[in-house]
PDB file of N, CA and C in Angstrom:
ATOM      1  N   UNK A   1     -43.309 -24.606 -54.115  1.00  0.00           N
ATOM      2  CA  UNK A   1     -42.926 -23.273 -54.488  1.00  0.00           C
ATOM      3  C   UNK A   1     -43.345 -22.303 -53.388  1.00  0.00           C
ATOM      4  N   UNK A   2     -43.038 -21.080 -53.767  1.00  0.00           N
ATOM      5  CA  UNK A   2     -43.104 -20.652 -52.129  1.00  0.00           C
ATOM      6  C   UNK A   2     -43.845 -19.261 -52.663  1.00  0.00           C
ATOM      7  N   UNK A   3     -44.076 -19.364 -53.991  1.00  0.00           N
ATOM      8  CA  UNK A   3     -45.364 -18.437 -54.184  1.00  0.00           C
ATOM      9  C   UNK A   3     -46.299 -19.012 -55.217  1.00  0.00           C
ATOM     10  N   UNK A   4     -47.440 -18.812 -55.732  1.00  0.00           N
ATOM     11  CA  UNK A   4     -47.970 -19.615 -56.712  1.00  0.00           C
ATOM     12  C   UNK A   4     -47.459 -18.712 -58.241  1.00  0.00           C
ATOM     13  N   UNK A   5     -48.082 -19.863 -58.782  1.00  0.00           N
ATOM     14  CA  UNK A   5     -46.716 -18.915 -60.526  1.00  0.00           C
ATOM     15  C   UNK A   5     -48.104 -18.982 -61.410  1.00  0.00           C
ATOM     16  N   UNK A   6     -48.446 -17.775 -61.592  1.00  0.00           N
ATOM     17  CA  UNK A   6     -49.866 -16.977 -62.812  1.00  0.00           C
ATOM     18  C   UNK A   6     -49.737 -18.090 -63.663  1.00  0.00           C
ATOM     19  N   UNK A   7     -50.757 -18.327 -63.971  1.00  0.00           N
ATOM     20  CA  UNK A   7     -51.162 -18.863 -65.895  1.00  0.00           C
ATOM     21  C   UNK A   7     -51.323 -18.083 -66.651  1.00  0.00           C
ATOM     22  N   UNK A   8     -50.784 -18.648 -67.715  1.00  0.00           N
ATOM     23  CA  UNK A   8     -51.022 -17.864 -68.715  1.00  0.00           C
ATOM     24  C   UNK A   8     -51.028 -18.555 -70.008  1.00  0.00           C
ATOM     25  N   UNK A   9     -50.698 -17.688 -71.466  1.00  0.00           N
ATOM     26  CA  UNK A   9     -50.895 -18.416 -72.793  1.00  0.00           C
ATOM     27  C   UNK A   9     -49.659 -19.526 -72.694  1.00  0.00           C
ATOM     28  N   UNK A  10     -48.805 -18.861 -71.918  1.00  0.00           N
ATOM     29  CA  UNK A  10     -47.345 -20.185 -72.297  1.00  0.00           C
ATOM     30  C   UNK A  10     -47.176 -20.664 -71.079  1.00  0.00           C
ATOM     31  N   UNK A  11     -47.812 -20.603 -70.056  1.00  0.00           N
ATOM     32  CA  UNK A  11     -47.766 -21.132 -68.799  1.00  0.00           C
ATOM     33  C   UNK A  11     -48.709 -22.116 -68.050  1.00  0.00           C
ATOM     34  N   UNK A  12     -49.098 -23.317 -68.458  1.00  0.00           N
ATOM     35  CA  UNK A  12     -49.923 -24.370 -67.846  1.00  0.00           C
ATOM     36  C   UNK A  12     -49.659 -25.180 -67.460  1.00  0.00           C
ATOM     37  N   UNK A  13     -50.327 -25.396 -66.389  1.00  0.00           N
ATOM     38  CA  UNK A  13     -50.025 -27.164 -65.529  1.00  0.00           C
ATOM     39  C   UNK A  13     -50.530 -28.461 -66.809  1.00  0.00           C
ATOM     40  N   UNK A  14     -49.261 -29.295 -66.702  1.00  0.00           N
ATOM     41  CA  UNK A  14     -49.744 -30.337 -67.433  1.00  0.00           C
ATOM     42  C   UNK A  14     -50.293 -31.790 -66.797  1.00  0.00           C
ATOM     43  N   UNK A  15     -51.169 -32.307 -67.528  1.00  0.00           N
ATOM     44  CA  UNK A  15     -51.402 -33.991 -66.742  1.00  0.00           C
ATOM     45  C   UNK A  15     -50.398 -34.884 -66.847  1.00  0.00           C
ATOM     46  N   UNK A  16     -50.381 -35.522 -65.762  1.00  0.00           N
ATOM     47  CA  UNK A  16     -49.733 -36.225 -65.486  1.00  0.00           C
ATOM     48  C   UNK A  16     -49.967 -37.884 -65.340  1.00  0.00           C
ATOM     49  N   UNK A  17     -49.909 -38.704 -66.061  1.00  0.00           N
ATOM     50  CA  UNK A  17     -51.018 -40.392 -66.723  1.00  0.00           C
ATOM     51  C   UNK A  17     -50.633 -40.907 -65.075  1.00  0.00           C
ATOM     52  N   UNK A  18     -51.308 -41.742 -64.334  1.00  0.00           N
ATOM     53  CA  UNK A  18     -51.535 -42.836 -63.183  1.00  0.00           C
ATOM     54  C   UNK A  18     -50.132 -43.639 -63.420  1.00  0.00           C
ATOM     55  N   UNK A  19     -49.345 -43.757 -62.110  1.00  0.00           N
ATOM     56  CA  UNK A  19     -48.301 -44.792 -62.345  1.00  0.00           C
ATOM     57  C   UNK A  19     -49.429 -46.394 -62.502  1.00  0.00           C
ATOM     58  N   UNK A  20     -48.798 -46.898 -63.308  1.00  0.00           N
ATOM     59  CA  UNK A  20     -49.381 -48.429 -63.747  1.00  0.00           C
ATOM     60  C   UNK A  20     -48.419 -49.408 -63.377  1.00  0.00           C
ATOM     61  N   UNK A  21     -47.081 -48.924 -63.047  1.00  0.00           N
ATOM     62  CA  UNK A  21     -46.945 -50.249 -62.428  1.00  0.00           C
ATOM     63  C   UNK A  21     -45.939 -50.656 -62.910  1.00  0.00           C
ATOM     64  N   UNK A  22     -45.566 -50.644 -64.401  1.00  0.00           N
ATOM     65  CA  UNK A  22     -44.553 -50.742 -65.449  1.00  0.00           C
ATOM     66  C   UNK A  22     -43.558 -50.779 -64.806  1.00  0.00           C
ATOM     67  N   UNK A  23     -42.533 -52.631 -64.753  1.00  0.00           N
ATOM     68  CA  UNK A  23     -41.325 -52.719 -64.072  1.00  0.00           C
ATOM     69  C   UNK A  23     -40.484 -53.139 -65.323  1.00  0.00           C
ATOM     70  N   UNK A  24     -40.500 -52.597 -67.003  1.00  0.00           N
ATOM     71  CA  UNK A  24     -39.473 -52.962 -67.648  1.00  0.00           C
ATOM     72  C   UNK A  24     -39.768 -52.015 -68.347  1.00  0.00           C
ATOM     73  N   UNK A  25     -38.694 -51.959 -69.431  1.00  0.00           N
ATOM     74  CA  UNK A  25     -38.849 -51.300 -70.441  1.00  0.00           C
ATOM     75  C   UNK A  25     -38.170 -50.326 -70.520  1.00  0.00           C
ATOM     76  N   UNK A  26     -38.082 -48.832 -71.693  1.00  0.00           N
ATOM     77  CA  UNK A  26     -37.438 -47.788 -71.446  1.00  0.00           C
ATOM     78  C   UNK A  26     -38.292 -46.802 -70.771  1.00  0.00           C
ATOM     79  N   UNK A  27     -37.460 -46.134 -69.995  1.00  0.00           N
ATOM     80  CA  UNK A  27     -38.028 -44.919 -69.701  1.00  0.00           C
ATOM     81  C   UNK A  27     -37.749 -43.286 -69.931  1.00  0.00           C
ATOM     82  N   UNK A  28     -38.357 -42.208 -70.540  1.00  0.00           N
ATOM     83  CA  UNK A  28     -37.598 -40.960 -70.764  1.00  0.00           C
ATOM     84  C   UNK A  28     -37.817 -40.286 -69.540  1.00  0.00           C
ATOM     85  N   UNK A  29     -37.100 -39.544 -69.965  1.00  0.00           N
ATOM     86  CA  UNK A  29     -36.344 -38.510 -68.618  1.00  0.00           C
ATOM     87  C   UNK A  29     -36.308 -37.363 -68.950  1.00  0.00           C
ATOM     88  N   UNK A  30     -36.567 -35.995 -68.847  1.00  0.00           N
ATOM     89  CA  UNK A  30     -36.566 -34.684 -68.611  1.00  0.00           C
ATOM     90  C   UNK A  30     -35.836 -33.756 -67.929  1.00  0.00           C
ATOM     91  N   UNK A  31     -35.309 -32.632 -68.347  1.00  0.00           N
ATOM     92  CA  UNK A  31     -34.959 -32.101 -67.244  1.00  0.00           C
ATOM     93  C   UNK A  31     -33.938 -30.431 -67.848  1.00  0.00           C
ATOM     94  N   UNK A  32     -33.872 -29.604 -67.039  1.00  0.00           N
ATOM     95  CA  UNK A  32     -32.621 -28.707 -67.371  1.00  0.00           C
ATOM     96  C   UNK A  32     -31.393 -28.890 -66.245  1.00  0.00           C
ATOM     97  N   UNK A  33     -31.228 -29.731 -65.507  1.00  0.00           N
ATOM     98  CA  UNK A  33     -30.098 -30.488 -64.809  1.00  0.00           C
ATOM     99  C   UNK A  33     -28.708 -30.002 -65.250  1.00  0.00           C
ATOM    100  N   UNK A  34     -28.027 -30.297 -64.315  1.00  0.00           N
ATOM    101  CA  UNK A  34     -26.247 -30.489 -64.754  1.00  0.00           C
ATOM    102  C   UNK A  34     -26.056 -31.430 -65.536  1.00  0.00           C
ATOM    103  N   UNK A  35     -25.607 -31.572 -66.428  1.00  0.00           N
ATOM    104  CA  UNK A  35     -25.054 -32.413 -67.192  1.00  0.00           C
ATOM    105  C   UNK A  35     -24.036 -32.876 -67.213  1.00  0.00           C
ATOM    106  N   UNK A  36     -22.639 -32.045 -66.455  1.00  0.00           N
ATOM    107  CA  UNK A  36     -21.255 -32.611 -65.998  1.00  0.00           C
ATOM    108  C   UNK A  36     -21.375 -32.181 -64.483  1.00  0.00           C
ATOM    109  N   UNK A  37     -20.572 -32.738 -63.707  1.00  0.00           N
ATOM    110  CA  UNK A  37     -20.305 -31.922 -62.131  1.00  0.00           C
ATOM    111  C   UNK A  37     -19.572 -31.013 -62.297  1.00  0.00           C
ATOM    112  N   UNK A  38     -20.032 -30.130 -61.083  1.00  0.00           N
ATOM    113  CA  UNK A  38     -20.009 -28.889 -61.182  1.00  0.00           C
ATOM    114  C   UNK A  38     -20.126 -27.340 -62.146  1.00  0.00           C
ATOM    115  N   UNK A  39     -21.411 -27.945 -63.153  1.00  0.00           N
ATOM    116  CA  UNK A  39     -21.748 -27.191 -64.033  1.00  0.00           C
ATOM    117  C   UNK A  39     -22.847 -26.598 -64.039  1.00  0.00           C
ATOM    118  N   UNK A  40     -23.497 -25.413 -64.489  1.00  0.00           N
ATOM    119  CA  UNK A  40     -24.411 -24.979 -64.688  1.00  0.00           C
ATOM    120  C   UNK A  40     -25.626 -26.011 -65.045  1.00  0.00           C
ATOM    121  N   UNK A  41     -26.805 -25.805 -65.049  1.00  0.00           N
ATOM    122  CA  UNK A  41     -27.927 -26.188 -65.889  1.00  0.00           C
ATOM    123  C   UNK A  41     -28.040 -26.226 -67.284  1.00  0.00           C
ATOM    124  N   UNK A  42     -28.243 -26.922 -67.860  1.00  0.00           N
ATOM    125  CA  UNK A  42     -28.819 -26.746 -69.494  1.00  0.00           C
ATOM    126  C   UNK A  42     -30.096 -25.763 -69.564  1.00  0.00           C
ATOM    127  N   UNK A  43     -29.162 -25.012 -70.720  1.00  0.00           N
ATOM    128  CA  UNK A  43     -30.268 -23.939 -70.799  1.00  0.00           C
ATOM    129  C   UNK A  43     -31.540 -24.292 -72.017  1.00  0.00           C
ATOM    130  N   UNK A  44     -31.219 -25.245 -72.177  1.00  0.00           N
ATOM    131  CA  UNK A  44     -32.399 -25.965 -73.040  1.00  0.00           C
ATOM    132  C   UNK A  44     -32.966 -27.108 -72.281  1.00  0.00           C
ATOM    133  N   UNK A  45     -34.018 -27.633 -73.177  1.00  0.00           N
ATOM    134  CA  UNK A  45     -34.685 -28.935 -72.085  1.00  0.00           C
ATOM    135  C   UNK A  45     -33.809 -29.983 -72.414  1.00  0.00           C
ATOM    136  N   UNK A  46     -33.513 -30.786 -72.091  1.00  0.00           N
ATOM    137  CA  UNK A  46     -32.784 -32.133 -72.085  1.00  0.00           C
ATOM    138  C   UNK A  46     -33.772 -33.420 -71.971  1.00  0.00           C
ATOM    139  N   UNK A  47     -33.622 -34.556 -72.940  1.00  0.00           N
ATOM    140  CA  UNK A  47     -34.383 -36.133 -72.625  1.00  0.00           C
ATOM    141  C   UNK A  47     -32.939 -36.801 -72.777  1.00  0.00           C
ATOM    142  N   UNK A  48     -33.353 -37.829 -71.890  1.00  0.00           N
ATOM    143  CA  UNK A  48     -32.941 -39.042 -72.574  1.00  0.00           C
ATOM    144  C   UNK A  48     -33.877 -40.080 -72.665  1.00  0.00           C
ATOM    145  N   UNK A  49     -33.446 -41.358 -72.894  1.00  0.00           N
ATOM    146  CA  UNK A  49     -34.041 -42.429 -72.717  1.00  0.00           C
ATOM    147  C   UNK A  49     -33.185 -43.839 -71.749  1.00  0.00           C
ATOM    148  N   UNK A  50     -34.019 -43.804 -70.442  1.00  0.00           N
ATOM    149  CA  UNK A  50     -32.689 -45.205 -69.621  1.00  0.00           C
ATOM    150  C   UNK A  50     -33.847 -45.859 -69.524  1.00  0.00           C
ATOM    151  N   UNK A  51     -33.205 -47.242 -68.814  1.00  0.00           N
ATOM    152  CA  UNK A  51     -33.820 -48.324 -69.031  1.00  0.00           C
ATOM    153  C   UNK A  51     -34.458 -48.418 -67.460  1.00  0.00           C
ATOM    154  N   UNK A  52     -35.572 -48.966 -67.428  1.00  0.00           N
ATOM    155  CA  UNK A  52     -35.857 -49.239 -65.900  1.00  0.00           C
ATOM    156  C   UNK A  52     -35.258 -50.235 -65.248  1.00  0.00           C
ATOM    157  N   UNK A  53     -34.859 -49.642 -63.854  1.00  0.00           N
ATOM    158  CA  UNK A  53     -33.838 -50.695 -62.805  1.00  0.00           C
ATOM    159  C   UNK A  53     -34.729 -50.562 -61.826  1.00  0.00           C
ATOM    160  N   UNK A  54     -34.982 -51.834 -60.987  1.00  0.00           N
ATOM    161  CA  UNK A  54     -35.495 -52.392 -59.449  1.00  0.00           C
ATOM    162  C   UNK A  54     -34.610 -51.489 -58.672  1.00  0.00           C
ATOM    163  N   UNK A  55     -35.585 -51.075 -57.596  1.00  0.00           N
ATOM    164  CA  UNK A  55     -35.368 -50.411 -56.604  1.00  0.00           C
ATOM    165  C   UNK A  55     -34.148 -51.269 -55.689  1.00  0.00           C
ATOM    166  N   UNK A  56     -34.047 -52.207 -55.475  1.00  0.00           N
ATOM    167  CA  UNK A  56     -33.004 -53.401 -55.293  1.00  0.00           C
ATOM    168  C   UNK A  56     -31.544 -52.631 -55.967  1.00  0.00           C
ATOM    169  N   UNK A  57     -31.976 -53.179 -57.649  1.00  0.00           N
ATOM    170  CA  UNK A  57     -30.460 -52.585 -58.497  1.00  0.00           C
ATOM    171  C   UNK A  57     -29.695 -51.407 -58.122  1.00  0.00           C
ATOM    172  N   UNK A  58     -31.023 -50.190 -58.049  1.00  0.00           N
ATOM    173  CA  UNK A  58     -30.437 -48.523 -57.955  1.00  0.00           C
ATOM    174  C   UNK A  58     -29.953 -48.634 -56.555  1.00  0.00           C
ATOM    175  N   UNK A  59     -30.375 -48.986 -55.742  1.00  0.00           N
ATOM    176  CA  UNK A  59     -29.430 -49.312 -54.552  1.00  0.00           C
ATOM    177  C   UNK A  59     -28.353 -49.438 -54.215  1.00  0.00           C
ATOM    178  N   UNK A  60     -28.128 -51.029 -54.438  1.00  0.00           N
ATOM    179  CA  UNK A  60     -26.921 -51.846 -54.063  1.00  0.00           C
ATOM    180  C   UNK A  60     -26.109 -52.204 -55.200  1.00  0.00           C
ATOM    181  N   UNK A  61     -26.834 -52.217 -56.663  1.00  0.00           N
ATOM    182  CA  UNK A  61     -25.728 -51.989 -57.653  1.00  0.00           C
ATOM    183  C   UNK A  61     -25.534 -51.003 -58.822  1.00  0.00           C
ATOM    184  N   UNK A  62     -25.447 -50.069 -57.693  1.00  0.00           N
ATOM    185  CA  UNK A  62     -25.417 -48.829 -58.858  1.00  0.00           C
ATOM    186  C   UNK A  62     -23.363 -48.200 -57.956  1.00  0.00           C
ATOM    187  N   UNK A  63     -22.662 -47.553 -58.336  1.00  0.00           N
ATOM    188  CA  UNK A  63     -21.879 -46.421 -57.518  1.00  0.00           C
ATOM    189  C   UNK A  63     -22.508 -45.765 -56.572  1.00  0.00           C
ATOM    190  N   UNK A  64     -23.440 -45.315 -56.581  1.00  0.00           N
ATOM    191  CA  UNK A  64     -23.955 -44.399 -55.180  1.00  0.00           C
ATOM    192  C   UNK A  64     -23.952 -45.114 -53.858  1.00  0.00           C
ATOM    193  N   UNK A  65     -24.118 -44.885 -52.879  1.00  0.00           N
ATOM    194  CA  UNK A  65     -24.258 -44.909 -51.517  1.00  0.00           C
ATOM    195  C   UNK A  65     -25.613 -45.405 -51.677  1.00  0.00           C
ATOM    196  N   UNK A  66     -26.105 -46.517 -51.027  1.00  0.00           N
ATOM    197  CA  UNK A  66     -28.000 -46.400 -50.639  1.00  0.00           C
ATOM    198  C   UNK A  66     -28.115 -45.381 -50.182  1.00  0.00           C
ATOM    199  N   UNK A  67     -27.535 -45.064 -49.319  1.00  0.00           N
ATOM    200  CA  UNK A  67     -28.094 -43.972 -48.271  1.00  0.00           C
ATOM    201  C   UNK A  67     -28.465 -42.390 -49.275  1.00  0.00           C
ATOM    202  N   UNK A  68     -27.864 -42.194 -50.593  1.00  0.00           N
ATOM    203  CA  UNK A  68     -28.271 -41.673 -51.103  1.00  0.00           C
ATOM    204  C   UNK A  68     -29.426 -41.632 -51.893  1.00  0.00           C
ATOM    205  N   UNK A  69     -30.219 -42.712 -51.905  1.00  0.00           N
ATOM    206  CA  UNK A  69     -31.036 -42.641 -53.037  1.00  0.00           C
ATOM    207  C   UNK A  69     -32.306 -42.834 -51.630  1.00  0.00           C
ATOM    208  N   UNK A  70     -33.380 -41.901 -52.008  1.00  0.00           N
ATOM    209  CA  UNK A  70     -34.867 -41.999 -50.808  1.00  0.00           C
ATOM    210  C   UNK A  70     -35.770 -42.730 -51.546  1.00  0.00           C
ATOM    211  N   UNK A  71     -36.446 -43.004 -50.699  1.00  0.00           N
ATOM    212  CA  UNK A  71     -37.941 -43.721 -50.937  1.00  0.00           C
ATOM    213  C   UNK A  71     -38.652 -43.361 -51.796  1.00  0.00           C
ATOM    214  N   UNK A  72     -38.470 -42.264 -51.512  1.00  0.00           N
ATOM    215  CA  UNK A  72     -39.299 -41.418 -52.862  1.00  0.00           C
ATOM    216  C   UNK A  72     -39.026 -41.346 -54.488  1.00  0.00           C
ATOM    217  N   UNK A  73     -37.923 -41.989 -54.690  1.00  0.00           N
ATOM    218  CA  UNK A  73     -37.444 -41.403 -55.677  1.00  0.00           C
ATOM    219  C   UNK A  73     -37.868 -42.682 -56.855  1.00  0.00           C
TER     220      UNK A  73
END
């Protein structure tokens, strides 16, 4: 962020649990994202629940490009 953002009564940093490692299972997801292309944000919070895929799968068998998906992600 490119300024720091006050605390307050409705404004706190939350914890965040140690990645463990977990290569199955479901995972939820968060977000106010696009939900169709070329659309606004959800103006509410959004979950879902997807399943975990190997860094392998999201790669080479997903539609995207590798070259789209980083290391980081």
């Amino acid at each position: 962020m490119a300024t720091p953002v006050p605390l307050s009564k409705t404004i706190q940093p939350i914890c965040i649990p140690p990645y463990k490692g977990e290569t199955e299972g479901m995972l939820t997801v968060t977000g106010w994202g696009n939900t169709m292309k070329h659309k606004m944000g959800s103006k509410v919070l959004m979950k879902v629940e997807v399943p975990f895929i190997s860094d392998y799968d999201c790669r080479y068998d997903s539609e995207y490009y590798p070259s789209m998906i980083a290391d980081s992600m």
